[in-house]
C-alpha atoms as a PDB file:
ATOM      1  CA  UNK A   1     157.880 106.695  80.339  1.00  0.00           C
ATOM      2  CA  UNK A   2     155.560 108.308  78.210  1.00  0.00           C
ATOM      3  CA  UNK A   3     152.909 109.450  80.644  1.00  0.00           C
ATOM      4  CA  UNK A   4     150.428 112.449  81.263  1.00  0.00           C
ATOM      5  CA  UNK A   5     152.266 114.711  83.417  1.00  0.00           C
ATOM      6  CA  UNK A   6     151.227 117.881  85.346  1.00  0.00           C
ATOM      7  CA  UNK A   7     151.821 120.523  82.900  1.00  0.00           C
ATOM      8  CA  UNK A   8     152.754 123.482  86.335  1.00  0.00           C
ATOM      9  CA  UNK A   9     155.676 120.853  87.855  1.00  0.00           C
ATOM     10  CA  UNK A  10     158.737 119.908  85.765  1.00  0.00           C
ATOM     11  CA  UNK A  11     159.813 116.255  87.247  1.00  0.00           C
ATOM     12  CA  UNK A  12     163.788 116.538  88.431  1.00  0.00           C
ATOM     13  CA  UNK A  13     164.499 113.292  88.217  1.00  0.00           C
ATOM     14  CA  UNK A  14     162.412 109.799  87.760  1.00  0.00           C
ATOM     15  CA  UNK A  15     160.997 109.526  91.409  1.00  0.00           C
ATOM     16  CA  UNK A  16     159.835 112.709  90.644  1.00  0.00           C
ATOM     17  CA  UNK A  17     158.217 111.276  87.229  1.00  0.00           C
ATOM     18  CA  UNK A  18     157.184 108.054  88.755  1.00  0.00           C
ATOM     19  CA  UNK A  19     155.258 110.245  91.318  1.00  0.00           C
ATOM     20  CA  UNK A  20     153.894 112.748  89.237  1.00  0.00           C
ATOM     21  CA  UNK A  21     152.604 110.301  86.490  1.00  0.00           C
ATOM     22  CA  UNK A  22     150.875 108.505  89.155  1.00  0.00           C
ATOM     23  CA  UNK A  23     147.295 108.817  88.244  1.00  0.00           C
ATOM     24  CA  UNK A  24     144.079 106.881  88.933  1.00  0.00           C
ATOM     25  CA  UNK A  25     143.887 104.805  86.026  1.00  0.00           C
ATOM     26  CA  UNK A  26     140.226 103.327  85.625  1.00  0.00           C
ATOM     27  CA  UNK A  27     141.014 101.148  81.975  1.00  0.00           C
ATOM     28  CA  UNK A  28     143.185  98.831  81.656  1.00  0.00           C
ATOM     29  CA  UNK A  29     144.737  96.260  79.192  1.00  0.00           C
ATOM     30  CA  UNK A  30     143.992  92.673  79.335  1.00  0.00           C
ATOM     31  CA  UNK A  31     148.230  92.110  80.007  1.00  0.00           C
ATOM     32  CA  UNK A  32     148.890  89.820  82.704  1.00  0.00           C
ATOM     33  CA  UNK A  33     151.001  90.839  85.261  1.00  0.00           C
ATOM     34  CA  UNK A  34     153.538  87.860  86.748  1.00  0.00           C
ATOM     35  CA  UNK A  35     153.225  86.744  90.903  1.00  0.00           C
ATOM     36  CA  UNK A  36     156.883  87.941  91.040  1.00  0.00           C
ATOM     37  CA  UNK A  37     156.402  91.524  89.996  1.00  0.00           C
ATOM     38  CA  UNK A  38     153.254  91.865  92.528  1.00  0.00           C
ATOM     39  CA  UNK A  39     155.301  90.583  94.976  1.00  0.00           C
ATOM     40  CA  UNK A  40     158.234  92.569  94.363  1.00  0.00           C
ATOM     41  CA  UNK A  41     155.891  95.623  94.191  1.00  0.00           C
ATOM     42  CA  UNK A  42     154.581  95.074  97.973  1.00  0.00           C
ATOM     43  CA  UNK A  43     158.258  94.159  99.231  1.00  0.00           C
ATOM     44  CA  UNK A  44     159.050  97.436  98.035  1.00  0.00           C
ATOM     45  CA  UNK A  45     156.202  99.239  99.481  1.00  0.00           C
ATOM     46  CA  UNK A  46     156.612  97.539 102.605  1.00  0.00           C
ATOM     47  CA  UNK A  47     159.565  99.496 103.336  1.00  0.00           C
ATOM     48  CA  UNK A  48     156.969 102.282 103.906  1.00  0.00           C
ATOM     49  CA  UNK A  49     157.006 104.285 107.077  1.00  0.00           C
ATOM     50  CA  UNK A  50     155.731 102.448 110.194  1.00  0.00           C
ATOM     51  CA  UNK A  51     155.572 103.780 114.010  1.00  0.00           C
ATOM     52  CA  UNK A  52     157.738 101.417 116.247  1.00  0.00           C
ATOM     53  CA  UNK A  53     157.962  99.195 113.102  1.00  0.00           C
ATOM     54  CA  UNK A  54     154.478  97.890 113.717  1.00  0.00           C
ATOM     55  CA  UNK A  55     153.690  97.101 109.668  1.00  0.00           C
ATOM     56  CA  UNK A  56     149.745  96.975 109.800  1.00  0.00           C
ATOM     57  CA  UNK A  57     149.116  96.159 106.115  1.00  0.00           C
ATOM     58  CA  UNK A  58     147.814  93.240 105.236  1.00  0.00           C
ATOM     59  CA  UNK A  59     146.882  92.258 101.683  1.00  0.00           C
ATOM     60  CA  UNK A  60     144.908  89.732  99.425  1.00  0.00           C
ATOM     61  CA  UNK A  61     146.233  89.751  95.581  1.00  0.00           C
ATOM     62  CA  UNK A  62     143.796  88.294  93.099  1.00  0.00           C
ATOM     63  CA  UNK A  63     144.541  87.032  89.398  1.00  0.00           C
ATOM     64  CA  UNK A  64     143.341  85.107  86.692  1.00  0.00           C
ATOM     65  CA  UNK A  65     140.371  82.922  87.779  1.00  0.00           C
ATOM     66  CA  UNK A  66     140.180  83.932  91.551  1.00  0.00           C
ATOM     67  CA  UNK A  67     139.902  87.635  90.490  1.00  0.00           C
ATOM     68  CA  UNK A  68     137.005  86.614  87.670  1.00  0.00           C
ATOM     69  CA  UNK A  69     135.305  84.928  90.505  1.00  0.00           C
ATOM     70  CA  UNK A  70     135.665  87.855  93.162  1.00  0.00           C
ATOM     71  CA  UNK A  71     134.595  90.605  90.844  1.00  0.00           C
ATOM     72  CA  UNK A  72     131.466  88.683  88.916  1.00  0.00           C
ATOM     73  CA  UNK A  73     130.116  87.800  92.936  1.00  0.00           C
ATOM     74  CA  UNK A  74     130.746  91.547  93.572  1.00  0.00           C
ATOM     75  CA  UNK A  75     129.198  93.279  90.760  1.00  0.00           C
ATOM     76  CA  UNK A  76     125.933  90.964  91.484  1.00  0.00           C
ATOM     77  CA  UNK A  77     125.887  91.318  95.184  1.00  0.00           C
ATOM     78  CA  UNK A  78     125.630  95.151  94.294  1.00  0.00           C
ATOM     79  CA  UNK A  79     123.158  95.005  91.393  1.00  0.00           C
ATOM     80  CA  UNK A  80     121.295  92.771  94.263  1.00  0.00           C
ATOM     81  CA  UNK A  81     121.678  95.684  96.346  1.00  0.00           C
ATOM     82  CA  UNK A  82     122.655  92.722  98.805  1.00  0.00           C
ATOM     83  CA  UNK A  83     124.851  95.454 101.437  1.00  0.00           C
ATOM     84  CA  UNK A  84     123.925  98.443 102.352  1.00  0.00           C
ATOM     85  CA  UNK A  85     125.739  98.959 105.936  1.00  0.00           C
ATOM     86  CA  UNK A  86     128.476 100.873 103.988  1.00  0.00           C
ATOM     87  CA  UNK A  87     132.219 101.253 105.459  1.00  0.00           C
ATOM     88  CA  UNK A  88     133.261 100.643 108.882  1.00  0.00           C
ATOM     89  CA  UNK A  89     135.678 103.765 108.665  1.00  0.00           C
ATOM     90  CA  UNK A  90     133.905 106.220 106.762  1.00  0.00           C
ATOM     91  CA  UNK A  91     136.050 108.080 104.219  1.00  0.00           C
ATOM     92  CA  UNK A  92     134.218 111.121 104.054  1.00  0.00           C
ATOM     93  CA  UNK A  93     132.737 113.775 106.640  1.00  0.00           C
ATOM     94  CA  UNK A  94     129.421 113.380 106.711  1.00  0.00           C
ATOM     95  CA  UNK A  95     127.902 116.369 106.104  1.00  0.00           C
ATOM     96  CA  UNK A  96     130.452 117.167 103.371  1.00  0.00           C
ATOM     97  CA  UNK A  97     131.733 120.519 103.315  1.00  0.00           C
ATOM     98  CA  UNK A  98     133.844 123.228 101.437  1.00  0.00           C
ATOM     99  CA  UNK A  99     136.334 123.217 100.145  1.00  0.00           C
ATOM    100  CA  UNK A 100     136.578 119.412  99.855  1.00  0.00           C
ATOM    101  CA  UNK A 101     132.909 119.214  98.952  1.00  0.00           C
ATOM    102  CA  UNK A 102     133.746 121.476  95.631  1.00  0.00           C
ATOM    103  CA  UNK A 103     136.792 119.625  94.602  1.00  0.00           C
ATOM    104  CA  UNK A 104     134.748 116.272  94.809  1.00  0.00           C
ATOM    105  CA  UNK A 105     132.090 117.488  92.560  1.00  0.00           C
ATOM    106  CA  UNK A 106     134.440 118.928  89.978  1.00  0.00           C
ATOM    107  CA  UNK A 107     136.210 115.228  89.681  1.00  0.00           C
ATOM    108  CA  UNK A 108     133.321 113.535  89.490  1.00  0.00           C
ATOM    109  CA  UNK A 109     131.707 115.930  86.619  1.00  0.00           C
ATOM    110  CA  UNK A 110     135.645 115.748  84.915  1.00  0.00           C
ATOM    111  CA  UNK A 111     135.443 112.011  84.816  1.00  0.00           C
ATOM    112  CA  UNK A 112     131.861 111.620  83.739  1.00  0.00           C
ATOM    113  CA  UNK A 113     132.382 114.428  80.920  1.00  0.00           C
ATOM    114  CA  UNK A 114     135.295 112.101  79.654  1.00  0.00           C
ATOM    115  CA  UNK A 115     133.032 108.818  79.661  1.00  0.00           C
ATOM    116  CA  UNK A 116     129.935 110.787  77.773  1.00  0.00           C
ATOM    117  CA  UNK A 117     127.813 110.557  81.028  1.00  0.00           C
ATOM    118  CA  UNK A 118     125.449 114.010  81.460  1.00  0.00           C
ATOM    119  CA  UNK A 119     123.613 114.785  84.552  1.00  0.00           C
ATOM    120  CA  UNK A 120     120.716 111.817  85.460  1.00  0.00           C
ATOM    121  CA  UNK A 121     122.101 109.257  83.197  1.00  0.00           C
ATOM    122  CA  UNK A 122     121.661 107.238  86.133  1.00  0.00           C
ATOM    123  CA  UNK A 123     122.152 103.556  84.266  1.00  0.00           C
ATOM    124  CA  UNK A 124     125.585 104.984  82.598  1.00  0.00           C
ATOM    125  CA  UNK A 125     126.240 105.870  86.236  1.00  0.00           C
ATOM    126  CA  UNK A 126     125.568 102.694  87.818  1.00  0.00           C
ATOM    127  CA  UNK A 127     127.425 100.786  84.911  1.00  0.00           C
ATOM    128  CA  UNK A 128     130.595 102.789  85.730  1.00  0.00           C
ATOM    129  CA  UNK A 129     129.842 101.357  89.404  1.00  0.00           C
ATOM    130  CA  UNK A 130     130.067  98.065  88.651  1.00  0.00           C
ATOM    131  CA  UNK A 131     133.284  98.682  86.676  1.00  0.00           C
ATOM    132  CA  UNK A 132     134.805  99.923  90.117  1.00  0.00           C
ATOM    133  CA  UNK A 133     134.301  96.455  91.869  1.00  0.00           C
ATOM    134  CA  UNK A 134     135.496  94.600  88.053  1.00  0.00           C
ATOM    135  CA  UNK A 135     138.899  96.620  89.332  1.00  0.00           C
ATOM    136  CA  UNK A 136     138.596  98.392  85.578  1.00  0.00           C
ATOM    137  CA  UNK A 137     139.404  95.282  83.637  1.00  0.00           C
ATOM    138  CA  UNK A 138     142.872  95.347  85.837  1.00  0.00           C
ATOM    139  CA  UNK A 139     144.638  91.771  85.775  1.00  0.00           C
ATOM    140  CA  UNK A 140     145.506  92.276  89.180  1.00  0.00           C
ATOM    141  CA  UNK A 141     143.365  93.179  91.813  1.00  0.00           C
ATOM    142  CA  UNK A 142     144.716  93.779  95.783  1.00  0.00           C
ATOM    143  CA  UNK A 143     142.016  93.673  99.118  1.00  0.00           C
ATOM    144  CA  UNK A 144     144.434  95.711 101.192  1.00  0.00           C
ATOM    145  CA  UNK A 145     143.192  95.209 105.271  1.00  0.00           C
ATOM    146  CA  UNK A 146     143.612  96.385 108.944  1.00  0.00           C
ATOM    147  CA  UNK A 147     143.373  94.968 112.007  1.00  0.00           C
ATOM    148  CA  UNK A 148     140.314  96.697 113.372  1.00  0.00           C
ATOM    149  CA  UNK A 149     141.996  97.474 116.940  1.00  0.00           C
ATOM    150  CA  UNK A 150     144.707  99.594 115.645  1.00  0.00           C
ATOM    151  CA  UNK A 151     144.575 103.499 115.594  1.00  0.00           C
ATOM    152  CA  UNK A 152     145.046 106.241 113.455  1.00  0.00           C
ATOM    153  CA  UNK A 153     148.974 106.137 113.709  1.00  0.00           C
ATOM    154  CA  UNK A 154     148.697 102.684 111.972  1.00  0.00           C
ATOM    155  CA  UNK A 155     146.572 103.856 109.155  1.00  0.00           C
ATOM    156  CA  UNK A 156     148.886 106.810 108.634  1.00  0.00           C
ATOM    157  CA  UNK A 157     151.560 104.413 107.663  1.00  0.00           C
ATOM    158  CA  UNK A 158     149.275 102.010 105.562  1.00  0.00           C
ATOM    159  CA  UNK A 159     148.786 105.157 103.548  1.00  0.00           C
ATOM    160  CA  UNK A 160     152.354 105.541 103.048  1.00  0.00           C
ATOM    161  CA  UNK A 161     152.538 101.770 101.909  1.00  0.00           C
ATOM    162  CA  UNK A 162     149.838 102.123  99.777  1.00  0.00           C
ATOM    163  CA  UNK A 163     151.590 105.498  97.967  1.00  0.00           C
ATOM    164  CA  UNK A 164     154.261 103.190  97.993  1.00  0.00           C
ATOM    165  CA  UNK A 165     152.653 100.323  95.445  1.00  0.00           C
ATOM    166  CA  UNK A 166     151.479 103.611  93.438  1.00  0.00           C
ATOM    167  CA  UNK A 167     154.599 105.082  92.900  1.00  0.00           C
ATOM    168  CA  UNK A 168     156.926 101.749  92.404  1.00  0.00           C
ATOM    169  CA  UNK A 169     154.539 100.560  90.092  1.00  0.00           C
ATOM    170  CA  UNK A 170     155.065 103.841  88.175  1.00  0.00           C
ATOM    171  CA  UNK A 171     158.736 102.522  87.831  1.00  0.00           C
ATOM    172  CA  UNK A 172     157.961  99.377  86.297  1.00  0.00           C
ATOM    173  CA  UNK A 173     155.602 100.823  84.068  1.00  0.00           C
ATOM    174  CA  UNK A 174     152.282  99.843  85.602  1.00  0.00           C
ATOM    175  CA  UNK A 175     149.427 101.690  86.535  1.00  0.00           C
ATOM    176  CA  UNK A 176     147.078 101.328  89.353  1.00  0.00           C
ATOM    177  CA  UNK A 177     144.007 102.826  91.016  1.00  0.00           C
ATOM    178  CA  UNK A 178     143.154 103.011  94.681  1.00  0.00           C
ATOM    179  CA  UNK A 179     139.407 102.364  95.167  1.00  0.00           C
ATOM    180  CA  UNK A 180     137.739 103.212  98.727  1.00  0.00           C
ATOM    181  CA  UNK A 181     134.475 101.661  97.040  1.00  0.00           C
ATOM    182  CA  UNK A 182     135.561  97.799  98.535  1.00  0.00           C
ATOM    183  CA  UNK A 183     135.302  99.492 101.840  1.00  0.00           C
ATOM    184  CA  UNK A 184     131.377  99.986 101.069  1.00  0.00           C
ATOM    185  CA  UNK A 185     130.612  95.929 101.163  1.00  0.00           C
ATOM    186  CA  UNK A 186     132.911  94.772 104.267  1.00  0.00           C
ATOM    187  CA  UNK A 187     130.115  92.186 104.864  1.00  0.00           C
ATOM    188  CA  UNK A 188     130.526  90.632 100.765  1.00  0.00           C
ATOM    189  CA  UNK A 189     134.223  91.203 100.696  1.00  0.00           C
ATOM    190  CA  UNK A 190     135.103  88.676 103.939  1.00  0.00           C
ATOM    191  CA  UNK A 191     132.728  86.723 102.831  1.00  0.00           C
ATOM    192  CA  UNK A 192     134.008  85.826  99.525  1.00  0.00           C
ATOM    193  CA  UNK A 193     137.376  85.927 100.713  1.00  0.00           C
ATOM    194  CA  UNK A 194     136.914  83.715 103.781  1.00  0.00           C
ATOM    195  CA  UNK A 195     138.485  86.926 106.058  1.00  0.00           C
ATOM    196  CA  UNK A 196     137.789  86.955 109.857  1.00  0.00           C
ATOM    197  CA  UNK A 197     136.045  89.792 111.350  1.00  0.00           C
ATOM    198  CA  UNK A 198     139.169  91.376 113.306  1.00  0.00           C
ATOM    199  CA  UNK A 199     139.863  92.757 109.292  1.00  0.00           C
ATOM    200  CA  UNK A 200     138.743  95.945 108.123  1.00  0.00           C
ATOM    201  CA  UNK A 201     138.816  96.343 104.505  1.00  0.00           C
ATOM    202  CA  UNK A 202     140.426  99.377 103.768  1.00  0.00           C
ATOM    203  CA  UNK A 203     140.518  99.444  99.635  1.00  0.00           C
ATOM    204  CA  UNK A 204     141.193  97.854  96.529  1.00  0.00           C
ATOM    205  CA  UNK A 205     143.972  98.715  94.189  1.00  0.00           C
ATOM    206  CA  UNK A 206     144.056  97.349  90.504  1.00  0.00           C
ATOM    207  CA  UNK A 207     147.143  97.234  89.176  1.00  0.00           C
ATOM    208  CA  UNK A 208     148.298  96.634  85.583  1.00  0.00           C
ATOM    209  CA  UNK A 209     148.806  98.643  82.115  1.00  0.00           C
ATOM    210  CA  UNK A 210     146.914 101.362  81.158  1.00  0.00           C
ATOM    211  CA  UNK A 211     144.702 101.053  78.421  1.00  0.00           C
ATOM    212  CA  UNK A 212     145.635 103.922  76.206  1.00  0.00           C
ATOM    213  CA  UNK A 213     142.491 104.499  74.771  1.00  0.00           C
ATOM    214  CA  UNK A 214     140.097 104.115  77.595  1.00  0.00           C
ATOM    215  CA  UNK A 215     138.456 107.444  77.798  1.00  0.00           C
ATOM    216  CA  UNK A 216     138.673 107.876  81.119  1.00  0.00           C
ATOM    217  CA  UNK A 217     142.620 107.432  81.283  1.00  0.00           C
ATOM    218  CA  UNK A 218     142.606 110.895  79.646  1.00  0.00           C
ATOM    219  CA  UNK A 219     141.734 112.524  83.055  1.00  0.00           C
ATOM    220  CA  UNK A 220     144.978 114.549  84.910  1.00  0.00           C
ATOM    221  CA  UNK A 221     143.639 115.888  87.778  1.00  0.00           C
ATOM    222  CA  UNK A 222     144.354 119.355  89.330  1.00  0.00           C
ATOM    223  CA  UNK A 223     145.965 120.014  93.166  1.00  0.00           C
ATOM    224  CA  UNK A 224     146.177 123.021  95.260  1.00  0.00           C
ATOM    225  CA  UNK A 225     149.519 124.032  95.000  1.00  0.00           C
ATOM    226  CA  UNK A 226     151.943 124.560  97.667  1.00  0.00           C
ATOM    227  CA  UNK A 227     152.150 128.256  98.406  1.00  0.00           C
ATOM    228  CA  UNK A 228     147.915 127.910  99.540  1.00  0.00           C
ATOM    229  CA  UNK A 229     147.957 124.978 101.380  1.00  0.00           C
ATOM    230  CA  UNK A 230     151.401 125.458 103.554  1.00  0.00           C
ATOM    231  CA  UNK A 231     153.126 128.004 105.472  1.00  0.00           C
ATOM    232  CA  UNK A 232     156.919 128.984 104.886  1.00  0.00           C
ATOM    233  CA  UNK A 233     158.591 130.087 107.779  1.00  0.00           C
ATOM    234  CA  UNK A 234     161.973 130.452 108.110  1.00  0.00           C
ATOM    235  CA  UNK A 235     163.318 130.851 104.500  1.00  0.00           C
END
């Protein structure tokens, strides 16, 4: 793979590289990606941990002319400004706080520096919006759901199977980007996908190849490293 890698962590073998080229990857080429690789991918992933076996994902894959018509109704239900009820599971603590509230800021400012977008360009902001819900040009997009009476244990596990496309994606050579902001328009999203209400919509992934001169591809994000976020006892 030739892939933007951590520059502190030296992979030790390729799970390690497939995990630590993982990025969010918000350009991609106009490649098509075949039914039988997606569905290979989530076979894979479904081996993912799950309490008592219990397997809450449930997913949606769009291509081709489905996807075209998901993402056009999306991008004009929010130019419309036709949802504003936001997600049924909140992602973030409202009020934010440190030190999560720092590390947002600093990837938002990194990724906006890298698309040419200064403070109050708020149209270059909303046009990066809309390029969320167009899954950044992906040829795949997934609408990734959960039963809305299961608990936490059960969404613990669907982020293990969602880690899961990430990282055996990686191995095929395909990127992909998880994207909270589908959450936002539960209302739109059943709607155009004929979904009942007992589904939550818990994100979006695109999936295909990265785009290796989108601008925003460029972006390797930093992480706290071990030794200040965990405790060694023992050793």
């Amino acid at each position: 793979m030739t892939d933007l890698l951590p520059t502190d962590i030296v992979p030790a073998n390729d799970t390690e590289t497939a995990i630590l080229s993982r990025r969010a990857v918000r350009g991609f080429l106009a490649m098509p990606v075949p039914r039988d690789d997606i569905e290979h991918l989530l076979n894979v992933a479904a081996r993912a941990p799950s309490g008592t076996n219990m397997q809450p994902w449930r997913v949606i894959a769009l291509a081709g002319q489905p996807l075209s018509d998901f993402t056009t109704a999306m991008v004009a239900g929010l130019q419309a400004r036709a949802e504003t009820t936001g997600s049924e599971r909140p992602y973030y603590p409202s009020p934010q706080y440190e030190p999560y509230l720092s590390r947002r800021r600093k990837l938002g400012w990194d990724l906006y520096g890298t698309l040419g977008i200064a403070r109050g360009e708020t149209d270059k902001m909303a046009a990066h919006g809309a390029r969320n819900l167009q899954y950044f040009g992906a040829p795949v997009g997934l609408i990734c759901m959960i039963d809305r009476k299961l608990q936490v244990g059960s969404w613990i596990d669907y982020g293990c199977f969602l880690e899961n496309i990430a990282i055996a994606a990686r191995g095929r050579g395909l990127d992909t980007c998880h994207m909270a902001i589908f959450a936002e328009f539960p209302a739109t999203v059943r709607g155009l996908l004929d979904l009942p209400e007992d589904d939550i919509i818990v994100c979006g992934v695109a999936i295909g190849y990265a785009d290796p001169d989108a601008p925003a591809n460029a972006l390797v994000t930093t992480r706290v490293p071990a030794g200040e976020f965990s405790q060694f006892r023992g050793f």
